[in-house]
Every structure is written in C-alpha cells, then in structure tokens.
PDB file of N, CA and C in Angstrom:
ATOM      1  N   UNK A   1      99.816  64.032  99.594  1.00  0.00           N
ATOM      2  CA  UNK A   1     100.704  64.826 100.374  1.00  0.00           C
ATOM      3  C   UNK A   1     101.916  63.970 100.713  1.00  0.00           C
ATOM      4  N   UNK A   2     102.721  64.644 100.794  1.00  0.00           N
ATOM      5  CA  UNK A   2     104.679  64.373 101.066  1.00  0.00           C
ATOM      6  C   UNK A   2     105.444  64.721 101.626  1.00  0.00           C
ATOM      7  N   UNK A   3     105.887  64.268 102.712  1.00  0.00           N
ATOM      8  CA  UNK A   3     106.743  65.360 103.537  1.00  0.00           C
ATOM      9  C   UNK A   3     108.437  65.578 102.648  1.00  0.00           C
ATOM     10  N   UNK A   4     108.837  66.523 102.485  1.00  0.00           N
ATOM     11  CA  UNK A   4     109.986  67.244 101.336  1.00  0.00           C
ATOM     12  C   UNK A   4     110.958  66.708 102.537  1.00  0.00           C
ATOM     13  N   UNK A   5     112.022  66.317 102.103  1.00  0.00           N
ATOM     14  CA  UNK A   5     113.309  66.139 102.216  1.00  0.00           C
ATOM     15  C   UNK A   5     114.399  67.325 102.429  1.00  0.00           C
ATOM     16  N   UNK A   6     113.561  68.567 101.713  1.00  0.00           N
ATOM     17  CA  UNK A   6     114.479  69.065 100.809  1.00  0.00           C
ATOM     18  C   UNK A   6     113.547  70.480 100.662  1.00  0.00           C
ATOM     19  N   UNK A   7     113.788  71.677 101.368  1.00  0.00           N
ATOM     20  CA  UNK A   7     113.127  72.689 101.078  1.00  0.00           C
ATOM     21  C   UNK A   7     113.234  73.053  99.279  1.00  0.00           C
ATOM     22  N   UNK A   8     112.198  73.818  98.804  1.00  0.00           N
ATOM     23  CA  UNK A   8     112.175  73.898  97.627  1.00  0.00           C
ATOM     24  C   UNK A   8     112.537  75.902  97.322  1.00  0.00           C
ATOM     25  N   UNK A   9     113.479  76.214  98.113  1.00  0.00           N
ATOM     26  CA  UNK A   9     114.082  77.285  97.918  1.00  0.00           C
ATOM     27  C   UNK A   9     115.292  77.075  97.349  1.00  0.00           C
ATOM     28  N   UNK A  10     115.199  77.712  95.958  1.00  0.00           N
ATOM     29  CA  UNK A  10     116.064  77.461  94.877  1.00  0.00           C
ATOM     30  C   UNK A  10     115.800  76.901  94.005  1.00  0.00           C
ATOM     31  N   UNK A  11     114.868  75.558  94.011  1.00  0.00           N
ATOM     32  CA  UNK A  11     114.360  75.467  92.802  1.00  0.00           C
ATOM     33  C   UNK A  11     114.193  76.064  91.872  1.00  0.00           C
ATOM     34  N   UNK A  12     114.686  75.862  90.784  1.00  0.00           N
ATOM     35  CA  UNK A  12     114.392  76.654  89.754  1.00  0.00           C
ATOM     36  C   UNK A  12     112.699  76.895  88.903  1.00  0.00           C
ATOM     37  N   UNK A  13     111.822  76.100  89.563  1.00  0.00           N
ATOM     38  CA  UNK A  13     110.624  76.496  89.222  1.00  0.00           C
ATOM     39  C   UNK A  13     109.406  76.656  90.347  1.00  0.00           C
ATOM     40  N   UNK A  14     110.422  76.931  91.574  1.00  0.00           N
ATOM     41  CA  UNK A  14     109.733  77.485  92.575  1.00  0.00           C
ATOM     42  C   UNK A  14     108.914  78.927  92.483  1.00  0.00           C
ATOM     43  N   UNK A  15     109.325  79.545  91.636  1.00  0.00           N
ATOM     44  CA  UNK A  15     108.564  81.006  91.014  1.00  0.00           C
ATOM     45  C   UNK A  15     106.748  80.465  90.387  1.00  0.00           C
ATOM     46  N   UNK A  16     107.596  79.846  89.649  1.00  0.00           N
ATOM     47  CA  UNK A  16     105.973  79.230  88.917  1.00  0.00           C
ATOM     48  C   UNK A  16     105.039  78.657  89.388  1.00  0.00           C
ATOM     49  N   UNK A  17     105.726  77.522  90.939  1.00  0.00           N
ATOM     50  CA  UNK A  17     104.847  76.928  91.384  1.00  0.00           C
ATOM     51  C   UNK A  17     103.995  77.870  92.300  1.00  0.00           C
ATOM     52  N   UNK A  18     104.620  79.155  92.731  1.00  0.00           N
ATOM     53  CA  UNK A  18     103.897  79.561  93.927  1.00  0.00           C
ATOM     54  C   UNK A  18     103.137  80.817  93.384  1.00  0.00           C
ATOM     55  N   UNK A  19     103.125  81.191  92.120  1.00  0.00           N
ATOM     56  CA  UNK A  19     102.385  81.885  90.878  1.00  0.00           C
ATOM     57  C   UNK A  19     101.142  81.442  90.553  1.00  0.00           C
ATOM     58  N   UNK A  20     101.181  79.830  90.519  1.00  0.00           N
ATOM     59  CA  UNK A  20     100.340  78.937  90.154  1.00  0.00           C
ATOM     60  C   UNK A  20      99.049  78.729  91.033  1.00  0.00           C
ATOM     61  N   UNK A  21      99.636  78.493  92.668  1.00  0.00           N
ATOM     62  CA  UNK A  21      99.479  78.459  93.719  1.00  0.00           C
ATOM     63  C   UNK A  21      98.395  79.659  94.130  1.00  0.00           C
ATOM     64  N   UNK A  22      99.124  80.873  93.718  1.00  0.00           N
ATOM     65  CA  UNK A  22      97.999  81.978  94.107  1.00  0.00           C
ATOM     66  C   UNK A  22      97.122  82.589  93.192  1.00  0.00           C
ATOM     67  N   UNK A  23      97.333  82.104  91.791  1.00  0.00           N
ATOM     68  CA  UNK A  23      96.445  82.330  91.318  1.00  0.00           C
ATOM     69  C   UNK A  23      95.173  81.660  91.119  1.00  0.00           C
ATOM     70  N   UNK A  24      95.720  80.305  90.987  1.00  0.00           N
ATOM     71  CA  UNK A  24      94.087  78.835  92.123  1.00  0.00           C
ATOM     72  C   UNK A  24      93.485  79.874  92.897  1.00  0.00           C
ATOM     73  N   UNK A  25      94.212  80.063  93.976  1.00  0.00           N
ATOM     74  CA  UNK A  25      93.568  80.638  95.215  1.00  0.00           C
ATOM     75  C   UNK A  25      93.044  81.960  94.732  1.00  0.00           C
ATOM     76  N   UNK A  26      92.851  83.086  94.452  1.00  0.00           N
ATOM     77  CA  UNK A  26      92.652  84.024  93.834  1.00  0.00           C
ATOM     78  C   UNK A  26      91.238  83.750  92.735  1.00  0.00           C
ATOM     79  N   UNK A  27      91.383  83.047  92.153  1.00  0.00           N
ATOM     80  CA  UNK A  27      90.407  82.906  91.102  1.00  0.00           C
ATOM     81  C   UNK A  27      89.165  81.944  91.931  1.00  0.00           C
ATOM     82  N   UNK A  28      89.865  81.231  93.151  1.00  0.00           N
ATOM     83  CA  UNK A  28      88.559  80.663  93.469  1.00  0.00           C
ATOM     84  C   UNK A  28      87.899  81.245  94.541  1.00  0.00           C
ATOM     85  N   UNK A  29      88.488  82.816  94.710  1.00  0.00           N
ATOM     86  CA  UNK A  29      88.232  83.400  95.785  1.00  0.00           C
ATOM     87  C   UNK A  29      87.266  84.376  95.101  1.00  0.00           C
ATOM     88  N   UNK A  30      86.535  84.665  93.598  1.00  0.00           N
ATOM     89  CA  UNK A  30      86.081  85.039  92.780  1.00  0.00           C
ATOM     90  C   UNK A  30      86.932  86.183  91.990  1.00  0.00           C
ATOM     91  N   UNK A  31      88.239  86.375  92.335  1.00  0.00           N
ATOM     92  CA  UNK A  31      88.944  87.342  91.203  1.00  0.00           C
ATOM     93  C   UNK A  31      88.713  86.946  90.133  1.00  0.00           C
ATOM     94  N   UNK A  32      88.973  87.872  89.269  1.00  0.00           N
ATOM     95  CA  UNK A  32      89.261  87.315  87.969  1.00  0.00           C
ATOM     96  C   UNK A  32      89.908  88.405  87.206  1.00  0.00           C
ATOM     97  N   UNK A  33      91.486  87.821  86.493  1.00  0.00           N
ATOM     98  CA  UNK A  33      92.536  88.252  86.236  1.00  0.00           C
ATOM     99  C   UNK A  33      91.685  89.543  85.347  1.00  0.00           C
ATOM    100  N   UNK A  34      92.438  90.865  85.216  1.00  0.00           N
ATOM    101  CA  UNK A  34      91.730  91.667  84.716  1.00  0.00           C
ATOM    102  C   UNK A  34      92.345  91.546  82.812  1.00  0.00           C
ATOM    103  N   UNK A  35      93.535  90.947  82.673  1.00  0.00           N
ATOM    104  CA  UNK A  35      93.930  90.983  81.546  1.00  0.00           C
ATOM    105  C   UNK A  35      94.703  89.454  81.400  1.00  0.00           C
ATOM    106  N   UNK A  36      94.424  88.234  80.373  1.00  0.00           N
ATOM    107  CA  UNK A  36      95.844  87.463  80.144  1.00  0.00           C
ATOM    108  C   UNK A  36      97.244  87.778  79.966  1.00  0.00           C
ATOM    109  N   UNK A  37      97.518  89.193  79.411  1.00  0.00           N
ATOM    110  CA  UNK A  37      98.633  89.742  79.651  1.00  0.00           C
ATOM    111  C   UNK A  37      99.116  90.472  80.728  1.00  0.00           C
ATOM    112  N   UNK A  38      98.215  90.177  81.832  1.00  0.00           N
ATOM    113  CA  UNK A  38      98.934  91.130  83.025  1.00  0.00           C
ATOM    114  C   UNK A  38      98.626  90.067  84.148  1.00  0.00           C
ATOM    115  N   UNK A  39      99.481  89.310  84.497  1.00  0.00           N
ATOM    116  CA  UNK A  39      99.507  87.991  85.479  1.00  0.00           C
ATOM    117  C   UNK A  39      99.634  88.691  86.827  1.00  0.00           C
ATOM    118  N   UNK A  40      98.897  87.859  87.630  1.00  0.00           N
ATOM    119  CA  UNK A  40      99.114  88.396  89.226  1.00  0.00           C
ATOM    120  C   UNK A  40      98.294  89.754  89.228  1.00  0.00           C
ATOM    121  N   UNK A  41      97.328  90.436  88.640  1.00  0.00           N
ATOM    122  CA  UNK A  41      96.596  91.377  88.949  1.00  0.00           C
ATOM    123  C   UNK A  41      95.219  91.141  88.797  1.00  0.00           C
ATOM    124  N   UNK A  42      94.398  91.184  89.909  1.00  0.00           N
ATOM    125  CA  UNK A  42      93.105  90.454  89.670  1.00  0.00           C
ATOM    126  C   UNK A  42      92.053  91.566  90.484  1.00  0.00           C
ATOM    127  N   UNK A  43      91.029  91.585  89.821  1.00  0.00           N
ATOM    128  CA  UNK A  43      89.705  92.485  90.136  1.00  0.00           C
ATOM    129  C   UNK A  43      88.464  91.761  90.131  1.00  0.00           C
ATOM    130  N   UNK A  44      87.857  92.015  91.628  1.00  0.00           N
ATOM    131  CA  UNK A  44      86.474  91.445  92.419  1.00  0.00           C
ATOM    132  C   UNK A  44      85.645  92.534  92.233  1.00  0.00           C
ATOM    133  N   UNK A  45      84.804  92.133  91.164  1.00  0.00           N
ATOM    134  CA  UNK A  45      83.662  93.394  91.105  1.00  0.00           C
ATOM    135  C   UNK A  45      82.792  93.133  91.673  1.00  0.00           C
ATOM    136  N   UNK A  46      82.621  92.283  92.484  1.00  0.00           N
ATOM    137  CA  UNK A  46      81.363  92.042  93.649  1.00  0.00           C
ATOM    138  C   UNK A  46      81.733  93.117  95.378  1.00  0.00           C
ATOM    139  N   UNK A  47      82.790  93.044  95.396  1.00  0.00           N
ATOM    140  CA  UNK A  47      83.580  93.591  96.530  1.00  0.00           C
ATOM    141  C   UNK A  47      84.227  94.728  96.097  1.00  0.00           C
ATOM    142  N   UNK A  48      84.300  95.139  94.733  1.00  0.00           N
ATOM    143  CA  UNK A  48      85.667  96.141  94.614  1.00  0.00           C
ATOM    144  C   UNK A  48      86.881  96.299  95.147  1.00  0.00           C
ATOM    145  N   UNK A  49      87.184  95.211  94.981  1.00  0.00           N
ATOM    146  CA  UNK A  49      88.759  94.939  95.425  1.00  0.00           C
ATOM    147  C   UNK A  49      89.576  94.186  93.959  1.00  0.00           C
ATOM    148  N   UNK A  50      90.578  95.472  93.942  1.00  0.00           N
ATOM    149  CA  UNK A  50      91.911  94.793  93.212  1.00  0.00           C
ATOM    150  C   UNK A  50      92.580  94.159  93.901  1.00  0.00           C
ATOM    151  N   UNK A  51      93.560  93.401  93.401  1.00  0.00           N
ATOM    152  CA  UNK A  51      94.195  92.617  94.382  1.00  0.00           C
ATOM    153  C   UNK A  51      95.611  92.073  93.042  1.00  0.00           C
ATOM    154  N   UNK A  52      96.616  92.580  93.664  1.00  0.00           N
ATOM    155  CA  UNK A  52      97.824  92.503  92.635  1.00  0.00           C
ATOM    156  C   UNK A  52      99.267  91.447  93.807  1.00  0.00           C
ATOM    157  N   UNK A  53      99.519  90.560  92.822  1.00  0.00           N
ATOM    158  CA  UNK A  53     100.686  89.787  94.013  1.00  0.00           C
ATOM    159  C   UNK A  53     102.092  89.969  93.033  1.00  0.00           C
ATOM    160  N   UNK A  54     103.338  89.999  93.508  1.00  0.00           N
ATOM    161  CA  UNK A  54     104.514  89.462  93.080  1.00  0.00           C
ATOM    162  C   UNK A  54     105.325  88.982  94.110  1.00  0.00           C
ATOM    163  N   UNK A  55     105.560  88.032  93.671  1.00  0.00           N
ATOM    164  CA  UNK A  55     106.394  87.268  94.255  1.00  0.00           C
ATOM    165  C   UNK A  55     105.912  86.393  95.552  1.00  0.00           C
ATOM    166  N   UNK A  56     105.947  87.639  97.032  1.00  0.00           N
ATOM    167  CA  UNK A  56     105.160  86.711  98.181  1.00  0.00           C
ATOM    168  C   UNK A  56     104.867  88.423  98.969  1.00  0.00           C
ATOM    169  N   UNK A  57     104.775  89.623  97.731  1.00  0.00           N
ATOM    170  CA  UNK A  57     103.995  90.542  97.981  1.00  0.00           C
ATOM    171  C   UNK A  57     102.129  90.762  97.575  1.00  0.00           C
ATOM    172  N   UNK A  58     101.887  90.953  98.515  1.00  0.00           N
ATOM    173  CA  UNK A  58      99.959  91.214  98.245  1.00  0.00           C
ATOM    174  C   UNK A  58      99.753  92.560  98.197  1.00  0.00           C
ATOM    175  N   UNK A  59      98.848  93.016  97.396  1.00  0.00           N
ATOM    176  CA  UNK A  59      98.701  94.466  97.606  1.00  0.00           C
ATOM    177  C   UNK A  59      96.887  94.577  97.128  1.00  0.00           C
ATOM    178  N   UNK A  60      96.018  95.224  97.935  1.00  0.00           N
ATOM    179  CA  UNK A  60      94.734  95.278  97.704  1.00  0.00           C
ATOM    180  C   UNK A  60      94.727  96.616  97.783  1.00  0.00           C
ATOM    181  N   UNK A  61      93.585  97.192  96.745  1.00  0.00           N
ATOM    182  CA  UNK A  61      92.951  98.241  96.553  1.00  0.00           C
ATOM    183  C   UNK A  61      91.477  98.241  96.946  1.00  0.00           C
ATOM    184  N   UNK A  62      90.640  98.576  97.929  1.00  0.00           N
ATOM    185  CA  UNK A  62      89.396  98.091  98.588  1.00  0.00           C
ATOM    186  C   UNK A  62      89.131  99.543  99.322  1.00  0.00           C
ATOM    187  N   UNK A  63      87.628  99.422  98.691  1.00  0.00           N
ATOM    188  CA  UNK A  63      87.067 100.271 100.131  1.00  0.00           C
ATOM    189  C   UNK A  63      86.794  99.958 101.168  1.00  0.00           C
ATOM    190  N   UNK A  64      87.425 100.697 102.141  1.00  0.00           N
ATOM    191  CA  UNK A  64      87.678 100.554 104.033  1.00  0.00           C
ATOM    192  C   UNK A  64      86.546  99.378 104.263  1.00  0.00           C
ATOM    193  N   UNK A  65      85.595  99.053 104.223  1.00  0.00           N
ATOM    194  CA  UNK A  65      84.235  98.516 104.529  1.00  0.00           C
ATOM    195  C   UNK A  65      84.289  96.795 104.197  1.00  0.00           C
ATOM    196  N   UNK A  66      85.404  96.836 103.186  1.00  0.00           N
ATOM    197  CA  UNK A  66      85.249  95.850 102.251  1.00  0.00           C
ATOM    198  C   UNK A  66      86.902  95.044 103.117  1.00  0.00           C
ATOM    199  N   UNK A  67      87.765  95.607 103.774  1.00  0.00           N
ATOM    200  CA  UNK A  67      88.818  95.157 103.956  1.00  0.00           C
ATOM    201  C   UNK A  67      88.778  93.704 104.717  1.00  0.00           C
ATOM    202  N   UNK A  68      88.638  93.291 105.592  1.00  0.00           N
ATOM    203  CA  UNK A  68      88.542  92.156 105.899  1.00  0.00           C
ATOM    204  C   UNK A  68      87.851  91.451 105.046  1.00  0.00           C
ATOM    205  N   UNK A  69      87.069  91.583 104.100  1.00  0.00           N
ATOM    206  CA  UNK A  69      86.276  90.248 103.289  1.00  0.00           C
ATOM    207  C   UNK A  69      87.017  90.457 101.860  1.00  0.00           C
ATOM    208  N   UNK A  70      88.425  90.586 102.017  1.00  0.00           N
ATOM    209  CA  UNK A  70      89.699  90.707 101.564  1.00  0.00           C
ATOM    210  C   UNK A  70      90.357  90.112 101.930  1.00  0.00           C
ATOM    211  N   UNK A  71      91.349  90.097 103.015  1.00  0.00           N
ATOM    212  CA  UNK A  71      92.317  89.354 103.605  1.00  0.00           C
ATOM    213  C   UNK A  71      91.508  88.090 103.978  1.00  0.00           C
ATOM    214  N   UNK A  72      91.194  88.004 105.155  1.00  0.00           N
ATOM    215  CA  UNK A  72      90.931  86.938 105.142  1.00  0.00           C
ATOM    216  C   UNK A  72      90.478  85.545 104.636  1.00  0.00           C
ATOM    217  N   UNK A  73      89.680  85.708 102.920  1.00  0.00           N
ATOM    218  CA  UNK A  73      89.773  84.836 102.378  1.00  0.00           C
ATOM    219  C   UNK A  73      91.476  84.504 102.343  1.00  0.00           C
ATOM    220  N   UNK A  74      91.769  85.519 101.421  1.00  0.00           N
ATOM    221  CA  UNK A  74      93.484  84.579 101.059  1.00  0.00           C
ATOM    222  C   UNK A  74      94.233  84.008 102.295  1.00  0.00           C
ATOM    223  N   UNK A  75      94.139  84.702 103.575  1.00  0.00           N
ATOM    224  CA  UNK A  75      94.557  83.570 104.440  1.00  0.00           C
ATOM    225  C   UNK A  75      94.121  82.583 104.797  1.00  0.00           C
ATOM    226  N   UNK A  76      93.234  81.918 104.356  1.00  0.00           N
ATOM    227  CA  UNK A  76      92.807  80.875 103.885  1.00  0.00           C
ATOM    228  C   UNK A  76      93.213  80.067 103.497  1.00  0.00           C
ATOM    229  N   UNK A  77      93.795  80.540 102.380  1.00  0.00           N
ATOM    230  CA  UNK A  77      94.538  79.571 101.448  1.00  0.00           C
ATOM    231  C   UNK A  77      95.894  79.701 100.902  1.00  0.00           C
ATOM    232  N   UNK A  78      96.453  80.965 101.710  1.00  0.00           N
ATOM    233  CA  UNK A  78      98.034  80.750 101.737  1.00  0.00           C
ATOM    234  C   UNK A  78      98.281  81.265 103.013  1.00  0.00           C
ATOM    235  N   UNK A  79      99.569  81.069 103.023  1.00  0.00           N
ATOM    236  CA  UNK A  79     100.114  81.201 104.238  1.00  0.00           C
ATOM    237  C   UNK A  79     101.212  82.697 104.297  1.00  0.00           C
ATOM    238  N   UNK A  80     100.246  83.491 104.603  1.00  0.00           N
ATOM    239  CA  UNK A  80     100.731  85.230 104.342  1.00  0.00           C
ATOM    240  C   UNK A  80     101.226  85.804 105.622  1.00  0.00           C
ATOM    241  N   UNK A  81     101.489  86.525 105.417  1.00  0.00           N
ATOM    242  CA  UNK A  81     101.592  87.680 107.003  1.00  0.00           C
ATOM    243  C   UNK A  81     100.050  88.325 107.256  1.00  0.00           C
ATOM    244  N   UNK A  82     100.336  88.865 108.327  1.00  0.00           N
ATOM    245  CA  UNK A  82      99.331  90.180 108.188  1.00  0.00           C
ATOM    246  C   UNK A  82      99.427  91.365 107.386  1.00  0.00           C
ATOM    247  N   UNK A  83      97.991  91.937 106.850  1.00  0.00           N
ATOM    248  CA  UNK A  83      99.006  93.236 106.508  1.00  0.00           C
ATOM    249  C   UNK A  83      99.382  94.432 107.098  1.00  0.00           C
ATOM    250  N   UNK A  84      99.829  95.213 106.687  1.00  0.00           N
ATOM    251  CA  UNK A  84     101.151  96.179 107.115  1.00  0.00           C
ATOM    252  C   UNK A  84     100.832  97.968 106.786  1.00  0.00           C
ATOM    253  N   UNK A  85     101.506  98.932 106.815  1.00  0.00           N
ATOM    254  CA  UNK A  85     101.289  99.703 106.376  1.00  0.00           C
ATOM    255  C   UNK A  85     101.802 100.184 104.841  1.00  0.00           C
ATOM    256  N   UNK A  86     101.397 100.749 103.843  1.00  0.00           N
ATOM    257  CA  UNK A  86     101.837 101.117 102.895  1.00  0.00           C
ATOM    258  C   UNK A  86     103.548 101.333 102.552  1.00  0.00           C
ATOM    259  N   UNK A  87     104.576 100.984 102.239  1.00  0.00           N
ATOM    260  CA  UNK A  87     105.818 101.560 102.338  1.00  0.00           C
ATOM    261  C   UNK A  87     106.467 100.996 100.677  1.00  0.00           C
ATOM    262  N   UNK A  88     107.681 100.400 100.630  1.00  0.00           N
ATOM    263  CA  UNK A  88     108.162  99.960  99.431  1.00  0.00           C
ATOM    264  C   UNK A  88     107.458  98.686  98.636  1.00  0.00           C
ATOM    265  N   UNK A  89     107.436  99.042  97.788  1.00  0.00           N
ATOM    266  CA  UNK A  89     106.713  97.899  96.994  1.00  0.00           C
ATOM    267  C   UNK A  89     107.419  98.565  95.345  1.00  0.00           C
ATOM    268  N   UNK A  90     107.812  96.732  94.693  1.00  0.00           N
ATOM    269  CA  UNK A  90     108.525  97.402  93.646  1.00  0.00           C
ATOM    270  C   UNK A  90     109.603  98.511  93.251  1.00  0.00           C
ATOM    271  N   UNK A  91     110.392  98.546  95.016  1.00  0.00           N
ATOM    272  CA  UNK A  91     110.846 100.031  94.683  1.00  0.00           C
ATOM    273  C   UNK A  91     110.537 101.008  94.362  1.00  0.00           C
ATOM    274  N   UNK A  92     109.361 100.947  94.631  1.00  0.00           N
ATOM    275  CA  UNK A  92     108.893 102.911  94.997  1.00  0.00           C
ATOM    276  C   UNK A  92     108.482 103.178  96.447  1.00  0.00           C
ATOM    277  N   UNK A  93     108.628 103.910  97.125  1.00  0.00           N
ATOM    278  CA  UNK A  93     107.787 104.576  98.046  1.00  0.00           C
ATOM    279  C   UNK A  93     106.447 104.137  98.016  1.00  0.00           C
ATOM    280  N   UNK A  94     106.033 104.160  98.755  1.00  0.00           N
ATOM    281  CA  UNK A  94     104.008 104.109  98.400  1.00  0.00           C
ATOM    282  C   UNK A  94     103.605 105.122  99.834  1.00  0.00           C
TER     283      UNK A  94
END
C-alpha cells in the first residue's frame, strides 16, 4: 500500500483498473460472469442474483428474500453507495 500523490481521475486506465477491481470482487463473492463476451454481468445461482456493473453503476436482479445477502457482500469490498430506487440507468427509464 501507497499513499497517491495524485488522484487517479483521468487516468487513462482508470476504467480498467476499477473493471478489474470489481470483477475480483464479484467472482470471489461466487458470481460467475455469465458469458466472456459480456463483461460486468454476473449470475449467483446459489442466491439467484444477477448482478450487472458499468462504470460505478450496480444493478441486481434478486428475489426480495435474497436482497441483503446481495449488497452487503459487495460492500465489503468496494466502496459503493447504498442502494436507491429504480430510475435512469444507461439512459433509459427503469
């Protein structure tokens, strides 16, 4: 560990690192990516939870029962908000 000088907003491979970042976390949280061609979308068939990220958006698909043994792993291991109610994501409505 290092304390930065230098926030790493703007970096130009700040995308990748924090891609990288949640998908560690994700896969050791037992996801597992549902396709190599579809990055950032991951499915827990022990829990039935999808769980899709871009960027420093989270989005889970879970039955009600199952929601907290959802979130709270990943806050764990990143440093998220809470979540929220359904609204824009990707530019659509939800």
């Amino acid at each position: 560990m290092l304390r930065l000088k230098k926030a790493l907003y703007g970096h130009p491979y700040i995308g990748t690192f924090w891609e990288g970042r949640c998908d560690t976390n994700a896969r050791n949280l037992g996801f597992k990516p549902i396709s190599e061609n579809w990055n950032s979308c991951y499915l827990n068939k022990e829990l039935k939870i999808s769980l899709t990220n871009y960027v420093d958006d989270f989005k889970l698909a879970e039955p009600k029962q199952n929601m907290e043994q959802g979130w709270l792993p990943l806050r764990k291991g990143l440093s998220i908000e809470a979540e929220t109610q359904p609204g824009v994501y990707l530019g659509c409505t939800q």
